[in-house]
PDB file of N, CA and C in Angstrom:
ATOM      1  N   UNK A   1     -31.513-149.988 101.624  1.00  0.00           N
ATOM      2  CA  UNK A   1     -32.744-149.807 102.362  1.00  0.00           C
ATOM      3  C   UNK A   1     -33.918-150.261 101.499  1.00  0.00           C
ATOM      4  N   UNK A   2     -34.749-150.809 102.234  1.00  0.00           N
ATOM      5  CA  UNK A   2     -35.766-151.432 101.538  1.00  0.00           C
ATOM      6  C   UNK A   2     -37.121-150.545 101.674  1.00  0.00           C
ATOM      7  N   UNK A   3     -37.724-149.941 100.478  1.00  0.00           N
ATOM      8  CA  UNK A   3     -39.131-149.450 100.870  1.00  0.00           C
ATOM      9  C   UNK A   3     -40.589-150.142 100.655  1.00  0.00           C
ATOM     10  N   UNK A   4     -41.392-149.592 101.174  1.00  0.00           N
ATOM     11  CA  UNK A   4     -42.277-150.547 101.145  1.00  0.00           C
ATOM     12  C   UNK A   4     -43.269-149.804 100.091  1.00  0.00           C
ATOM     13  N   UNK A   5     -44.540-150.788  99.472  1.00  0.00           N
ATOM     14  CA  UNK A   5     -44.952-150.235  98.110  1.00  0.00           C
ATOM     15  C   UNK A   5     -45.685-148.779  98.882  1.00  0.00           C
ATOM     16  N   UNK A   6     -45.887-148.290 100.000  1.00  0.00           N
ATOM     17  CA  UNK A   6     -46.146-146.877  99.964  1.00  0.00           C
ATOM     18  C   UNK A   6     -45.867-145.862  99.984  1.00  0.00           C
ATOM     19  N   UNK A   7     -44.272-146.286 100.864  1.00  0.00           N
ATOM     20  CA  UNK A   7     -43.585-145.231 100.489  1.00  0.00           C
ATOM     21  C   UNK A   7     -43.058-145.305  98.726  1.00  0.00           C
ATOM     22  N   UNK A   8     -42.966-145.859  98.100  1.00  0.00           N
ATOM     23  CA  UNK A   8     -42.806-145.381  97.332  1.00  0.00           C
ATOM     24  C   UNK A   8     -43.860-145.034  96.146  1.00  0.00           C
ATOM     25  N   UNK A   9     -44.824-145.174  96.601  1.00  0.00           N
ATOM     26  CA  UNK A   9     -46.047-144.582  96.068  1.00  0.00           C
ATOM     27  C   UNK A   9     -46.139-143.227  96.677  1.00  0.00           C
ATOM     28  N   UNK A  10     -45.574-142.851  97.563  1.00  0.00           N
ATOM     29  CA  UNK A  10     -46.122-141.739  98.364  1.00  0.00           C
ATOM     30  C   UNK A  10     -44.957-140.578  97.790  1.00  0.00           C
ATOM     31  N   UNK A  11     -43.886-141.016  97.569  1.00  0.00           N
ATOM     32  CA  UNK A  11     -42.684-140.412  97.012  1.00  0.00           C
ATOM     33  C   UNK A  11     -42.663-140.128  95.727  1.00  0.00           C
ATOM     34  N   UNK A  12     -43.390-140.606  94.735  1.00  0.00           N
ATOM     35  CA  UNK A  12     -44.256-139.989  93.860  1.00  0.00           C
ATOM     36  C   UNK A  12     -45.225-139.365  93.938  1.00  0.00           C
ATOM     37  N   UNK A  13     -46.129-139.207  94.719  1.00  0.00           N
ATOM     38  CA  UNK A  13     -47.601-138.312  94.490  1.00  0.00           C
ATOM     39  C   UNK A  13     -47.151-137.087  93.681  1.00  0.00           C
ATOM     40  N   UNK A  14     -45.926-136.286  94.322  1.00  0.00           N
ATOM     41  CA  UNK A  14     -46.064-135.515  93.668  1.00  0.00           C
ATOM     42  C   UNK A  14     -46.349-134.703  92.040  1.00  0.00           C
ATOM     43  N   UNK A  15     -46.251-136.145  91.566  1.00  0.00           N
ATOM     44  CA  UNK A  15     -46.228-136.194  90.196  1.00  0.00           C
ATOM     45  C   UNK A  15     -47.802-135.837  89.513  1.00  0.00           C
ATOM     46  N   UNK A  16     -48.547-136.282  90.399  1.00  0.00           N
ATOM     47  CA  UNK A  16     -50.041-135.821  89.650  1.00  0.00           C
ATOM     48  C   UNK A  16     -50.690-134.696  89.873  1.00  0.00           C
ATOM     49  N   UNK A  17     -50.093-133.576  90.730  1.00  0.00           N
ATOM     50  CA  UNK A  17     -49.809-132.204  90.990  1.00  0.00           C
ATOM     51  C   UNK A  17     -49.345-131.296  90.271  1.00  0.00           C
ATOM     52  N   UNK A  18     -47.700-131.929  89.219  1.00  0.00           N
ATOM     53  CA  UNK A  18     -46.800-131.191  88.381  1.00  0.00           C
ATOM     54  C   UNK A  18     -47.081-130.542  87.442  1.00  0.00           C
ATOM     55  N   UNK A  19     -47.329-129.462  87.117  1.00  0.00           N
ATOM     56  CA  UNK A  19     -47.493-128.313  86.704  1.00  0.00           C
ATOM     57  C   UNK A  19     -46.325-127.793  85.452  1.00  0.00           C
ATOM     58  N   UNK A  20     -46.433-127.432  84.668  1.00  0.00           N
ATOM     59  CA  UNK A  20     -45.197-126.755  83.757  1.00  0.00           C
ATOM     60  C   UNK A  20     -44.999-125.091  84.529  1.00  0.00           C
ATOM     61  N   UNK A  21     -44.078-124.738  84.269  1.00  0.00           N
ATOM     62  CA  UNK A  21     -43.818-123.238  84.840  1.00  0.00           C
ATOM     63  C   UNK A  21     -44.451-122.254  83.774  1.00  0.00           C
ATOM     64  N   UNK A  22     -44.685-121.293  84.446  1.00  0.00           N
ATOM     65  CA  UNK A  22     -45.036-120.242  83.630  1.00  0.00           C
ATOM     66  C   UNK A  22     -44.130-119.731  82.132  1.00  0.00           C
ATOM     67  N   UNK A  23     -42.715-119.995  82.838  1.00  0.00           N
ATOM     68  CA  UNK A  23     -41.934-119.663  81.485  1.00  0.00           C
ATOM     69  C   UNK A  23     -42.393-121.082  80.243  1.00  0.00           C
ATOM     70  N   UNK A  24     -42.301-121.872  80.555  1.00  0.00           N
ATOM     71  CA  UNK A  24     -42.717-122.850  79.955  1.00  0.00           C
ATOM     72  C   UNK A  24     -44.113-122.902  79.004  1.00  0.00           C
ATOM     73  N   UNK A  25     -44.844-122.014  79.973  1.00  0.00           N
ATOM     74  CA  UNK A  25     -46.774-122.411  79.239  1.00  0.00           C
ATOM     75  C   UNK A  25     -46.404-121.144  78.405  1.00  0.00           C
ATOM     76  N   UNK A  26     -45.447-120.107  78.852  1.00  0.00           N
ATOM     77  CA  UNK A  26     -45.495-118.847  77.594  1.00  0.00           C
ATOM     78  C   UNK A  26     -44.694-119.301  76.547  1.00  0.00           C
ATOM     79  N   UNK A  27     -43.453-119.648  76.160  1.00  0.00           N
ATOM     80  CA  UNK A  27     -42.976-120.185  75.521  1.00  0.00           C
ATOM     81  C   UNK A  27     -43.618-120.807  74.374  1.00  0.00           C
ATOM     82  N   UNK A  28     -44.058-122.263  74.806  1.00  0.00           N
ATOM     83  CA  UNK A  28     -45.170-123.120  74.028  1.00  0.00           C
ATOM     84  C   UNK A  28     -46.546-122.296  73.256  1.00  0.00           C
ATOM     85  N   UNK A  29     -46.610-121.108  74.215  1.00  0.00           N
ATOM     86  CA  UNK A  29     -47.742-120.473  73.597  1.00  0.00           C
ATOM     87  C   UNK A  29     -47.034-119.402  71.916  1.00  0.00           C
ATOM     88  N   UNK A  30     -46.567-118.861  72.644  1.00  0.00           N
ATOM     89  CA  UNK A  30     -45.507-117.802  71.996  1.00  0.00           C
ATOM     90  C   UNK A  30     -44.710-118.231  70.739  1.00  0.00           C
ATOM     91  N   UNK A  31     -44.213-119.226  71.107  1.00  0.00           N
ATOM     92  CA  UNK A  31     -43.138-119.837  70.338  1.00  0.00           C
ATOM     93  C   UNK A  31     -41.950-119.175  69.994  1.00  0.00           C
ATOM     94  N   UNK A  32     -41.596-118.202  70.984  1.00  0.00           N
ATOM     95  CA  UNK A  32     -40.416-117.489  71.446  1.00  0.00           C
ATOM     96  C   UNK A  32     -39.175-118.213  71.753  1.00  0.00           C
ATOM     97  N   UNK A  33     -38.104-117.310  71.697  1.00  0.00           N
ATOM     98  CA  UNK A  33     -37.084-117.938  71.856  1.00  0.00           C
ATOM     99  C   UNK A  33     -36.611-117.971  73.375  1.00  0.00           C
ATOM    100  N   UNK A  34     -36.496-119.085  74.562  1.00  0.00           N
ATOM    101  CA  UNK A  34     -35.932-118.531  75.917  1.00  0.00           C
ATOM    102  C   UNK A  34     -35.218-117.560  76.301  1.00  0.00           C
ATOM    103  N   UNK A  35     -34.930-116.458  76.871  1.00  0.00           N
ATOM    104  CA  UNK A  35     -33.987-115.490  77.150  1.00  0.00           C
ATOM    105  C   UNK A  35     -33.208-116.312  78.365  1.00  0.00           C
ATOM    106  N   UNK A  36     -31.958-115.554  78.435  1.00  0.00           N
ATOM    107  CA  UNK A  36     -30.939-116.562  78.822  1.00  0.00           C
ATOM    108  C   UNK A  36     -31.229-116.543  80.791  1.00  0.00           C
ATOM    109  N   UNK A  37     -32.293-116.193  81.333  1.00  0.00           N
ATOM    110  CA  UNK A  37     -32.658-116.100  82.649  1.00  0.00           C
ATOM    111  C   UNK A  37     -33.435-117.454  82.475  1.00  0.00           C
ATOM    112  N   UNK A  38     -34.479-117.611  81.088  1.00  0.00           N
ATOM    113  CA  UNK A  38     -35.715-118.501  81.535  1.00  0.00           C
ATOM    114  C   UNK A  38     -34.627-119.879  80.677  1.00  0.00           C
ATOM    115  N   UNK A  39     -33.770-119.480  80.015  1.00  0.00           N
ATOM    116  CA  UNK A  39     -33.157-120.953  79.876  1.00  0.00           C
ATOM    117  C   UNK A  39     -31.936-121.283  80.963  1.00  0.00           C
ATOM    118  N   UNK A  40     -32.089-120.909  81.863  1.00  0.00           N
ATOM    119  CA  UNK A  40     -31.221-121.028  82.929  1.00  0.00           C
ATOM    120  C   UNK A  40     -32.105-122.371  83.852  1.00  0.00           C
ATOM    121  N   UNK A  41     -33.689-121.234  84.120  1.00  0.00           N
ATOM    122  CA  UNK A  41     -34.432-121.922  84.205  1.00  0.00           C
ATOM    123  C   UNK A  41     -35.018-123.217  84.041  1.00  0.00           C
ATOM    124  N   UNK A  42     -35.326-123.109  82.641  1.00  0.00           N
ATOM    125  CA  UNK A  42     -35.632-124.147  82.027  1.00  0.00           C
ATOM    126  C   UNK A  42     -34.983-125.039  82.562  1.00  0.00           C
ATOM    127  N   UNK A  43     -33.227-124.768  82.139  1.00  0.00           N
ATOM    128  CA  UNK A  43     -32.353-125.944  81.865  1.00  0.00           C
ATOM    129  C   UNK A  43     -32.246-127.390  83.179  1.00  0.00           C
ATOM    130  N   UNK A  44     -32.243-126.431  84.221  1.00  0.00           N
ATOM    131  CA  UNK A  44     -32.213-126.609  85.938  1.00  0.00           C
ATOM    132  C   UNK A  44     -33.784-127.615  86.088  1.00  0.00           C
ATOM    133  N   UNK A  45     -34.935-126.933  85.617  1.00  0.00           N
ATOM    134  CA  UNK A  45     -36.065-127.458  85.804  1.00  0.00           C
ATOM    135  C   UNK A  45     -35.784-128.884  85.010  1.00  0.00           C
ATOM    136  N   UNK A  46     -35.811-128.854  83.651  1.00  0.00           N
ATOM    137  CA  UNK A  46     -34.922-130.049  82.642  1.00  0.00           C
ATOM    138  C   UNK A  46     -34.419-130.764  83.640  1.00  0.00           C
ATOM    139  N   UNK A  47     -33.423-130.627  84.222  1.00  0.00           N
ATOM    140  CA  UNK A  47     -32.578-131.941  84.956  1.00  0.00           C
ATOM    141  C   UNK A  47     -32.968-132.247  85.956  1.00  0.00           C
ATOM    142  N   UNK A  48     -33.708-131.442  87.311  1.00  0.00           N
ATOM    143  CA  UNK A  48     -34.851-132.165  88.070  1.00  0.00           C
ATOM    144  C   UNK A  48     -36.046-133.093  87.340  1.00  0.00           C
ATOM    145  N   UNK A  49     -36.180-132.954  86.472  1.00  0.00           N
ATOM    146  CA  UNK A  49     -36.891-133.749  85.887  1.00  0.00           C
ATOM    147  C   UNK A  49     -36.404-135.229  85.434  1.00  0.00           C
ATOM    148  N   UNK A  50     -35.242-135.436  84.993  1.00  0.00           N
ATOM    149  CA  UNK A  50     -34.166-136.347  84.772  1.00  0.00           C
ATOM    150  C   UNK A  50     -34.081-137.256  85.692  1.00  0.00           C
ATOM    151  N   UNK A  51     -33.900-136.464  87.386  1.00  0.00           N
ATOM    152  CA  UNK A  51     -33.349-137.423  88.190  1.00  0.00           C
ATOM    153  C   UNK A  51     -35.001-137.662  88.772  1.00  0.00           C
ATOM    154  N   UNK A  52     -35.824-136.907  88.555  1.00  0.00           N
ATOM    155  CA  UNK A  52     -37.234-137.680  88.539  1.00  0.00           C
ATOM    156  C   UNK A  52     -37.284-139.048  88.476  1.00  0.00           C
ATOM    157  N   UNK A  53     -37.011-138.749  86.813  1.00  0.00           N
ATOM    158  CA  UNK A  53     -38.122-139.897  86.241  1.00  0.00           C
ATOM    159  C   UNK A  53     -36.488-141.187  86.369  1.00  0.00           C
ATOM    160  N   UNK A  54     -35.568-140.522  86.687  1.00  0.00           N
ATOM    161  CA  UNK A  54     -34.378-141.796  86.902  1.00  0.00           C
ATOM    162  C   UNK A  54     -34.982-142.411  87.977  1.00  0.00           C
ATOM    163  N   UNK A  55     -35.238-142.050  88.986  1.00  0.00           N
ATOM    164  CA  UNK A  55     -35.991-142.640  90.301  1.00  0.00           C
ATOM    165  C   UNK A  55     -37.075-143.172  89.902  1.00  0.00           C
ATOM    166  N   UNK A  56     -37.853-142.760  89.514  1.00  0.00           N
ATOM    167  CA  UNK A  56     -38.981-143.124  89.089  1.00  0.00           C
ATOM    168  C   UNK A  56     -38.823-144.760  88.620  1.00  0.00           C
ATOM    169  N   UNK A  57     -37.950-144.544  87.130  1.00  0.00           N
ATOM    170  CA  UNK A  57     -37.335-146.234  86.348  1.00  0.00           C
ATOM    171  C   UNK A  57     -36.947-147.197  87.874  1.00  0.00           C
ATOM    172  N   UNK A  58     -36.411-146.371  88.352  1.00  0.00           N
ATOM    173  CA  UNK A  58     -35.435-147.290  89.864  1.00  0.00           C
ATOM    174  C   UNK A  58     -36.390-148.374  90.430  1.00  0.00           C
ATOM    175  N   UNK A  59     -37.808-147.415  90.967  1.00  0.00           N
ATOM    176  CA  UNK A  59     -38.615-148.475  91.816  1.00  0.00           C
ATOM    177  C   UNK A  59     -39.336-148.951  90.951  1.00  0.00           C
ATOM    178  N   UNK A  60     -39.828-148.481  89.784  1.00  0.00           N
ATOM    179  CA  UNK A  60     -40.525-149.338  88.738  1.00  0.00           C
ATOM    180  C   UNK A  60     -39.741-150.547  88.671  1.00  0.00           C
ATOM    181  N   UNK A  61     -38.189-150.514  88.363  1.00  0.00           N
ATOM    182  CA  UNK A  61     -37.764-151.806  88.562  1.00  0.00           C
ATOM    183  C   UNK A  61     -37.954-153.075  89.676  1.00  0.00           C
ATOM    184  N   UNK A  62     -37.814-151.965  90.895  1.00  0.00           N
ATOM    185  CA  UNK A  62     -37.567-152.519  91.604  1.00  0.00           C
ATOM    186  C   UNK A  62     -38.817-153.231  91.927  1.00  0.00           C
ATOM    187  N   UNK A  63     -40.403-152.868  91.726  1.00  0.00           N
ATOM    188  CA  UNK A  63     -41.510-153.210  91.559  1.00  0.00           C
ATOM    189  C   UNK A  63     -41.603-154.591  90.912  1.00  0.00           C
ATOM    190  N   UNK A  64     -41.067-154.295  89.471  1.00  0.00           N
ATOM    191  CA  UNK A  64     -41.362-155.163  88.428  1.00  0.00           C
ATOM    192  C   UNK A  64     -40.387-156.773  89.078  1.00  0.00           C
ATOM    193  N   UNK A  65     -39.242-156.525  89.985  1.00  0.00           N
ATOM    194  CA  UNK A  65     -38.364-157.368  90.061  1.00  0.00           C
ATOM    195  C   UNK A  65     -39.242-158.380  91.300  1.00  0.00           C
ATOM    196  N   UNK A  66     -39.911-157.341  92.468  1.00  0.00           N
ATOM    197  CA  UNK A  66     -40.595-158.144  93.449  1.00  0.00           C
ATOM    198  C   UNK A  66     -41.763-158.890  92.214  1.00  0.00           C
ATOM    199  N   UNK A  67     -42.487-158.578  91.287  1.00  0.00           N
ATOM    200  CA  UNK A  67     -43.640-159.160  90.916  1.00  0.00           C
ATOM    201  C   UNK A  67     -43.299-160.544  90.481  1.00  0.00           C
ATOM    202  N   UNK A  68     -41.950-160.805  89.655  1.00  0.00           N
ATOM    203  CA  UNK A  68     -41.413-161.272  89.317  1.00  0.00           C
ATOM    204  C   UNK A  68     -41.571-162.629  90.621  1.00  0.00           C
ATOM    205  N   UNK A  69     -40.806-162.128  91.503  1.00  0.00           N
ATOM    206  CA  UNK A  69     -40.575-163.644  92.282  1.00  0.00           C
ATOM    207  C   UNK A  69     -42.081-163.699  92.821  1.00  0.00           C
ATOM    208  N   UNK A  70     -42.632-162.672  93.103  1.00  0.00           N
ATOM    209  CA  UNK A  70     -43.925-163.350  93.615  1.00  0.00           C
ATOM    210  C   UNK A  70     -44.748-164.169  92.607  1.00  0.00           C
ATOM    211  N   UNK A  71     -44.530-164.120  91.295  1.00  0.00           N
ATOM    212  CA  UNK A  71     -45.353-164.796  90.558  1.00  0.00           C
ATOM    213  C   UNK A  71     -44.865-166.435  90.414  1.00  0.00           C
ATOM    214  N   UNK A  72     -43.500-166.103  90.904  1.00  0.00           N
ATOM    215  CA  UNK A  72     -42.973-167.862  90.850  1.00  0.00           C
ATOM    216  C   UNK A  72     -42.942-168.398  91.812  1.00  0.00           C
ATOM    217  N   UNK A  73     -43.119-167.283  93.032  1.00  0.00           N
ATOM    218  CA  UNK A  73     -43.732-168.340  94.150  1.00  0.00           C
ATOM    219  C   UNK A  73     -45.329-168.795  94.018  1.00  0.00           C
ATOM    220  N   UNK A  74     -45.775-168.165  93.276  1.00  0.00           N
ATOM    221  CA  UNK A  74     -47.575-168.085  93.073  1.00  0.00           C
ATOM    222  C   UNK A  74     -47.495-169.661  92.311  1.00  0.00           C
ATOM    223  N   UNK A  75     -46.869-169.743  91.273  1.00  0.00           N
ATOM    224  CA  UNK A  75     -46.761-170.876  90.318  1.00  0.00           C
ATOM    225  C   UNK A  75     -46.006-172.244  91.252  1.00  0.00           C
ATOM    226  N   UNK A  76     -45.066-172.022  91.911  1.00  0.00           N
ATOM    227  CA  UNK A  76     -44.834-172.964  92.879  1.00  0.00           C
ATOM    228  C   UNK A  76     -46.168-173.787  94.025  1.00  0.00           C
ATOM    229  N   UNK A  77     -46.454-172.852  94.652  1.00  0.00           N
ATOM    230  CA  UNK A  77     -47.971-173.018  95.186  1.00  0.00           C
ATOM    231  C   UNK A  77     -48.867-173.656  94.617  1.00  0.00           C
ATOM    232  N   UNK A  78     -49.215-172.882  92.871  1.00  0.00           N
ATOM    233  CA  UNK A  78     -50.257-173.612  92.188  1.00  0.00           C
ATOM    234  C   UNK A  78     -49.988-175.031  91.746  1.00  0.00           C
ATOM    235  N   UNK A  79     -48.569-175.759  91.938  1.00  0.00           N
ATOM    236  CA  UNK A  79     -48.245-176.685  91.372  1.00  0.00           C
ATOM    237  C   UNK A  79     -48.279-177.732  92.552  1.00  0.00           C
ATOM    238  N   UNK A  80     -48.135-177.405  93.865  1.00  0.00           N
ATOM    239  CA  UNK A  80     -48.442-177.953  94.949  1.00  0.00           C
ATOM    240  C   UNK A  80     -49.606-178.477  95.176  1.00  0.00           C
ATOM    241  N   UNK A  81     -50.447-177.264  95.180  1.00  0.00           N
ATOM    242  CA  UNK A  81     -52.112-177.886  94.609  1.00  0.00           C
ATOM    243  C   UNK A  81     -52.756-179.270  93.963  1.00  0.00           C
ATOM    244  N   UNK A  82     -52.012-178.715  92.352  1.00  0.00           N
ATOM    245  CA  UNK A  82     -52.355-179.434  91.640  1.00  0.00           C
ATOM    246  C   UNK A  82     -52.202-180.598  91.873  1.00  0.00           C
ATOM    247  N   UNK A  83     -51.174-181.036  92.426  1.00  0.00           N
ATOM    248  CA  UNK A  83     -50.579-182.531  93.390  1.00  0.00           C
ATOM    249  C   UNK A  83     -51.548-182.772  94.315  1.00  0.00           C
ATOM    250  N   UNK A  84     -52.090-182.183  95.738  1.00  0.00           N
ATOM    251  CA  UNK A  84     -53.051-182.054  95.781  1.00  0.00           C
ATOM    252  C   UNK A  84     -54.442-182.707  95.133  1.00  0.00           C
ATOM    253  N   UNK A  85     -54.810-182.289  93.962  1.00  0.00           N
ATOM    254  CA  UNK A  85     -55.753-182.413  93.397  1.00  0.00           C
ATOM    255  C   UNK A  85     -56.051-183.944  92.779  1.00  0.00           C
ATOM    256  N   UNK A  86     -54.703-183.888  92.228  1.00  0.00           N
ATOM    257  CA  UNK A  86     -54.330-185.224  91.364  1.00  0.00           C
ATOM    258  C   UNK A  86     -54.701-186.426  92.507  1.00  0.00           C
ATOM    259  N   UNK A  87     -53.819-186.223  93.403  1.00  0.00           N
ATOM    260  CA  UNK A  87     -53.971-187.794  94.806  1.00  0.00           C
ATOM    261  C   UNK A  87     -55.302-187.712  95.102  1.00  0.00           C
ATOM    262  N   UNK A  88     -56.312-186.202  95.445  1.00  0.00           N
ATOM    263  CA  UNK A  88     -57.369-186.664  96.042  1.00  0.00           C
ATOM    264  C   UNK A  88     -58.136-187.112  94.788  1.00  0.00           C
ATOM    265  N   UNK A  89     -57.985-187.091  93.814  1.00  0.00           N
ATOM    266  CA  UNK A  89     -58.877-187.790  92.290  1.00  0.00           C
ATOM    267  C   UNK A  89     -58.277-189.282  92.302  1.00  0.00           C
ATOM    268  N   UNK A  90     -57.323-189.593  92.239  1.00  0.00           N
ATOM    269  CA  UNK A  90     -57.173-190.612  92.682  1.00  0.00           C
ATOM    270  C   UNK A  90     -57.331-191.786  93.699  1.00  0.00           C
ATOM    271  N   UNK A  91     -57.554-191.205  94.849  1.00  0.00           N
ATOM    272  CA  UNK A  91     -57.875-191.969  96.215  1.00  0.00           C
ATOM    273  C   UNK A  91     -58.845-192.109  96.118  1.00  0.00           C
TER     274      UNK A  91
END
């Protein structure tokens, strides 16, 4: 399935919202050791995060791969031109 650049802009937003959890901001503050409820926690929160930012790499690729041909169709075009340019300097 193919998305288009908003949905997958839109399938991120959530990211500029994301928040650390409370066990998390005490922790960092504290510098305590997790008890085995908030590293349960943690751990679970940890790997949603994983398949995040795995998705995340996915359409970045997949981004970087469309820019890719559009820039060599861009350079194809500009070289058309330039032909173009050349005959009417000439004529």
């Amino acid at each position: 399935m193919q998305s288009t650049l908003e949905e997958i802009l839109v399938k991120h937003d959530w990211i500029m919202t994301f928040a650390h959890s409370p066990d998390i901001l005490s922790l960092l503050r504290t510098n305590d050791s997790p008890s085995p409820l908030q590293f349960g926690r943690l751990w679970a929160s940890s790997e949603g995060l994983k398949k995040a930012l795995a998705e995340l790499q996915s359409d970045l690729d997949l981004l970087h791969n469309a820019i890719a041909v559009l820039q060599s169709q861009k350079s194809r075009l500009q070289s058309f031109e330039n032909n173009y340019k050349i005959l009417r300097c000439a004529g």
